[in-house]
N, C-alpha and C. Protein backbone atom coordinates (compact mmCIF):
# COMPACT_ATOMS: atom_id res chain seq x y z
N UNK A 1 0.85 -1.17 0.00
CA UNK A 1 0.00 0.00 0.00
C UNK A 1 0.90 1.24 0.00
N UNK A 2 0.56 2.01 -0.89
CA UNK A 2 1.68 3.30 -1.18
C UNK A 2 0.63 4.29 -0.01
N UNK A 3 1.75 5.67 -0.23
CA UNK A 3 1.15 6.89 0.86
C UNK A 3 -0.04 7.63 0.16
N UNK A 4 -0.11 7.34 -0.95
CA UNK A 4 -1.87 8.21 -1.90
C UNK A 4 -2.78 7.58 -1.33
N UNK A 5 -2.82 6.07 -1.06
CA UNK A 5 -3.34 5.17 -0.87
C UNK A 5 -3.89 5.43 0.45
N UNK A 6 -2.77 4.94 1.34
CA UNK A 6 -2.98 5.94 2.88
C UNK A 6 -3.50 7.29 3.01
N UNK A 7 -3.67 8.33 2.47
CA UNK A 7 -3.45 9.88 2.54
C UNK A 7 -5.25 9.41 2.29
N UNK A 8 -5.54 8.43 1.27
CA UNK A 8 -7.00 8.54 0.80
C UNK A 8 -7.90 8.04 2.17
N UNK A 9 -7.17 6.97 2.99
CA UNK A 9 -7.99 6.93 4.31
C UNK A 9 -7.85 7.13 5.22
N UNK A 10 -6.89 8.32 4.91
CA UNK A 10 -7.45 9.45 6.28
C UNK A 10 -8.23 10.37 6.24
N UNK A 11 -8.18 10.84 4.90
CA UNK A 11 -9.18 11.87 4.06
C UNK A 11 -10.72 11.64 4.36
N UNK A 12 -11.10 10.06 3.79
CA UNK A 12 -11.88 9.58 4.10
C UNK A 12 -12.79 9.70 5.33
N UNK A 13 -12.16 9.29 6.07
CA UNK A 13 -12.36 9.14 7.77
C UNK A 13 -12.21 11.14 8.44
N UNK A 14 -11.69 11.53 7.87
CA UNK A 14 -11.41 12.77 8.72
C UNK A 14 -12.79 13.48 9.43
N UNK A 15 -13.79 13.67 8.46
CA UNK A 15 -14.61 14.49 9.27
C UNK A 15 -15.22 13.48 10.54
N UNK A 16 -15.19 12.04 10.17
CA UNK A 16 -15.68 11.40 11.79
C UNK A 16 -15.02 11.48 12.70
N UNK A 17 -13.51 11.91 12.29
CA UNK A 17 -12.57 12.27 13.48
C UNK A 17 -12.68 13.10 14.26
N UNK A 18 -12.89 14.31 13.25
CA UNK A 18 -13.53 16.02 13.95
C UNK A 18 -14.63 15.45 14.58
N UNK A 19 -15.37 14.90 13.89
CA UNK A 19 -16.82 15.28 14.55
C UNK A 19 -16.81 14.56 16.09
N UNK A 20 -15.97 13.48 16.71
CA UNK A 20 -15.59 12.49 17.69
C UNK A 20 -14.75 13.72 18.76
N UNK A 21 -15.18 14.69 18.28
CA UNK A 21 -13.64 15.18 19.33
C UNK A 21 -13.50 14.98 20.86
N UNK A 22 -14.55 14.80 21.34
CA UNK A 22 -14.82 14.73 22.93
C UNK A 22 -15.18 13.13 23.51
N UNK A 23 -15.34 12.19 22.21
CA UNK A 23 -15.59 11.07 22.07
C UNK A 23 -14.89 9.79 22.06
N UNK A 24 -14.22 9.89 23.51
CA UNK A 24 -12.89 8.93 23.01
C UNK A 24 -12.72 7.28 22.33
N UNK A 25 -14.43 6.87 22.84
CA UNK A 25 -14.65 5.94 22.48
C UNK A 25 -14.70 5.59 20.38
N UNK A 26 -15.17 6.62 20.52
CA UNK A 26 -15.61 6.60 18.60
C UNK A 26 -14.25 7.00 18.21
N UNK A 27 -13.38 7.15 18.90
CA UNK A 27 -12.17 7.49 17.99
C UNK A 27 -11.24 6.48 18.11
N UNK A 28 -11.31 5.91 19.77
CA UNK A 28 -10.99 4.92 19.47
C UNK A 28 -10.95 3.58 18.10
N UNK A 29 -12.43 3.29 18.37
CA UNK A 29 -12.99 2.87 16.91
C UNK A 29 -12.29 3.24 15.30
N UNK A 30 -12.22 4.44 15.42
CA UNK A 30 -11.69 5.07 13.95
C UNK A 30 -10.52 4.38 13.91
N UNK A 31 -9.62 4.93 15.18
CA UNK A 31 -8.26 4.15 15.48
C UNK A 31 -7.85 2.49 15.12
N UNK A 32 -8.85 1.90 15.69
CA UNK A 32 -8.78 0.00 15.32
C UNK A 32 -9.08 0.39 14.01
N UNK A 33 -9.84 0.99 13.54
CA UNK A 33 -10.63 0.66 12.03
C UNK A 33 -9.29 1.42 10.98
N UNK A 34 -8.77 1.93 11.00
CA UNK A 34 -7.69 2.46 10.38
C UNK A 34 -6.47 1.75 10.93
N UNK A 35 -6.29 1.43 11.82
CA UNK A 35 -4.76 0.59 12.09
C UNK A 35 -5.16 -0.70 11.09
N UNK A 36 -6.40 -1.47 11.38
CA UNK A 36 -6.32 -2.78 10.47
C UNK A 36 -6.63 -2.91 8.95
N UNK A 37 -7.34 -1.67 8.37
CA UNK A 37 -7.10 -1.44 6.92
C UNK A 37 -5.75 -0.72 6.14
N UNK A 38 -5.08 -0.28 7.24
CA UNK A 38 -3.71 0.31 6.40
C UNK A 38 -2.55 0.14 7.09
N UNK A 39 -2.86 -1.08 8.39
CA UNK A 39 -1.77 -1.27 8.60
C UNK A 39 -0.68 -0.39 9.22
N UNK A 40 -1.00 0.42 9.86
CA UNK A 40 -0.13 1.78 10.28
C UNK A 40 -0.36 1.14 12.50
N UNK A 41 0.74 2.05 13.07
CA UNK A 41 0.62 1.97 14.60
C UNK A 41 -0.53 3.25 14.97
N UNK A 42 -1.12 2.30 16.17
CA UNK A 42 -2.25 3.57 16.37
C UNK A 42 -1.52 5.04 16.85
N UNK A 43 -0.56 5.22 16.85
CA UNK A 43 -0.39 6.25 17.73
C UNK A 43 -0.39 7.27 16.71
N UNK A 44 0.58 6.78 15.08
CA UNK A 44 0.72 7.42 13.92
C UNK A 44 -1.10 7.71 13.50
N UNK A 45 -2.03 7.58 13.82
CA UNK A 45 -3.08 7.78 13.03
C UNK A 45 -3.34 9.18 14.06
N UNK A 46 -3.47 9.56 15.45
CA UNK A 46 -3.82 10.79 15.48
C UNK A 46 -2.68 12.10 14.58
N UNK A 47 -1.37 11.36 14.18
CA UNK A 47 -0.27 12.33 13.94
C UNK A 47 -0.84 12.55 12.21
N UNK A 48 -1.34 10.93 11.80
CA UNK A 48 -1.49 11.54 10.21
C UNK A 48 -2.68 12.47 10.36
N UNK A 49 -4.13 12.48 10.78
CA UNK A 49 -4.75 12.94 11.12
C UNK A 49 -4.41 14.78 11.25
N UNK A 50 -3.77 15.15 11.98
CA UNK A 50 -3.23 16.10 12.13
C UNK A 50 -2.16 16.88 11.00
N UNK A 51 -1.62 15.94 10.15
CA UNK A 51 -0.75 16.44 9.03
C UNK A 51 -1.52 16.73 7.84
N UNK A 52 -2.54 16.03 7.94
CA UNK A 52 -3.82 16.25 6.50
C UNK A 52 -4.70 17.75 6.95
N UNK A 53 -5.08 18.11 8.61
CA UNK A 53 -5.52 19.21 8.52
C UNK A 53 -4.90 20.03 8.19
N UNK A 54 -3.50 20.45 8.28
CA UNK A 54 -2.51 21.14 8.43
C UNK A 54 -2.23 21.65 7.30
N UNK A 55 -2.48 20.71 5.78
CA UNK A 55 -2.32 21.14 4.94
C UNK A 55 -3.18 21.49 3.89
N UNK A 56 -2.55 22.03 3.31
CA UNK A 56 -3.49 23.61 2.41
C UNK A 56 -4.25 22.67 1.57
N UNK A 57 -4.96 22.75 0.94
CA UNK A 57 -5.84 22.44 -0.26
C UNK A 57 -5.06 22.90 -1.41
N UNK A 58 -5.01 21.54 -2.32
CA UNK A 58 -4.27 22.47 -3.72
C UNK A 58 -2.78 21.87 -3.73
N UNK A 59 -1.91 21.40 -2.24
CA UNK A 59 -0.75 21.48 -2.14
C UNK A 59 -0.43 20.21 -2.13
N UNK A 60 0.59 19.62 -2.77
CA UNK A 60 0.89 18.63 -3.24
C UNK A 60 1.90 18.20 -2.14
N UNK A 61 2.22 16.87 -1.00
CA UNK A 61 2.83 16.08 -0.11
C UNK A 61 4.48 16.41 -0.54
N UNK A 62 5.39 16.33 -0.06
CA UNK A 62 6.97 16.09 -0.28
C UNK A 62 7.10 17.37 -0.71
């Protein structure tokens, strides 16, 4: 699985992330549900999470 690939399910998932913010349980959830489709450590999913808001619309990764 390449990083477009990844980048697409976090994209995916993002607004249930926002919308979970006080919800530790449902993020939890997001957390299992994204560690076992892409294979990533849970800790990296709040960090990718955070690198996709961060960036601009329009702006291309690397």
């Amino acid at each position: 699985m390449d990083m477009i690939t990844k980048n697409n399910i976090y994209e995916e998932h993002l607004g249930a992330w926002l919308h979970a913010h006080n919800d530790k349980k449902a993020r939890g959830e997001i957390i299992r549900h994204i560690c076992f489709v892409a294979h990533v450590h849970p800790k990296s999913v709040a960090r990718s999470f955070r690198r996709i808001q961060m960036r601009r619309r329009g702006e291309k990764e690397g």
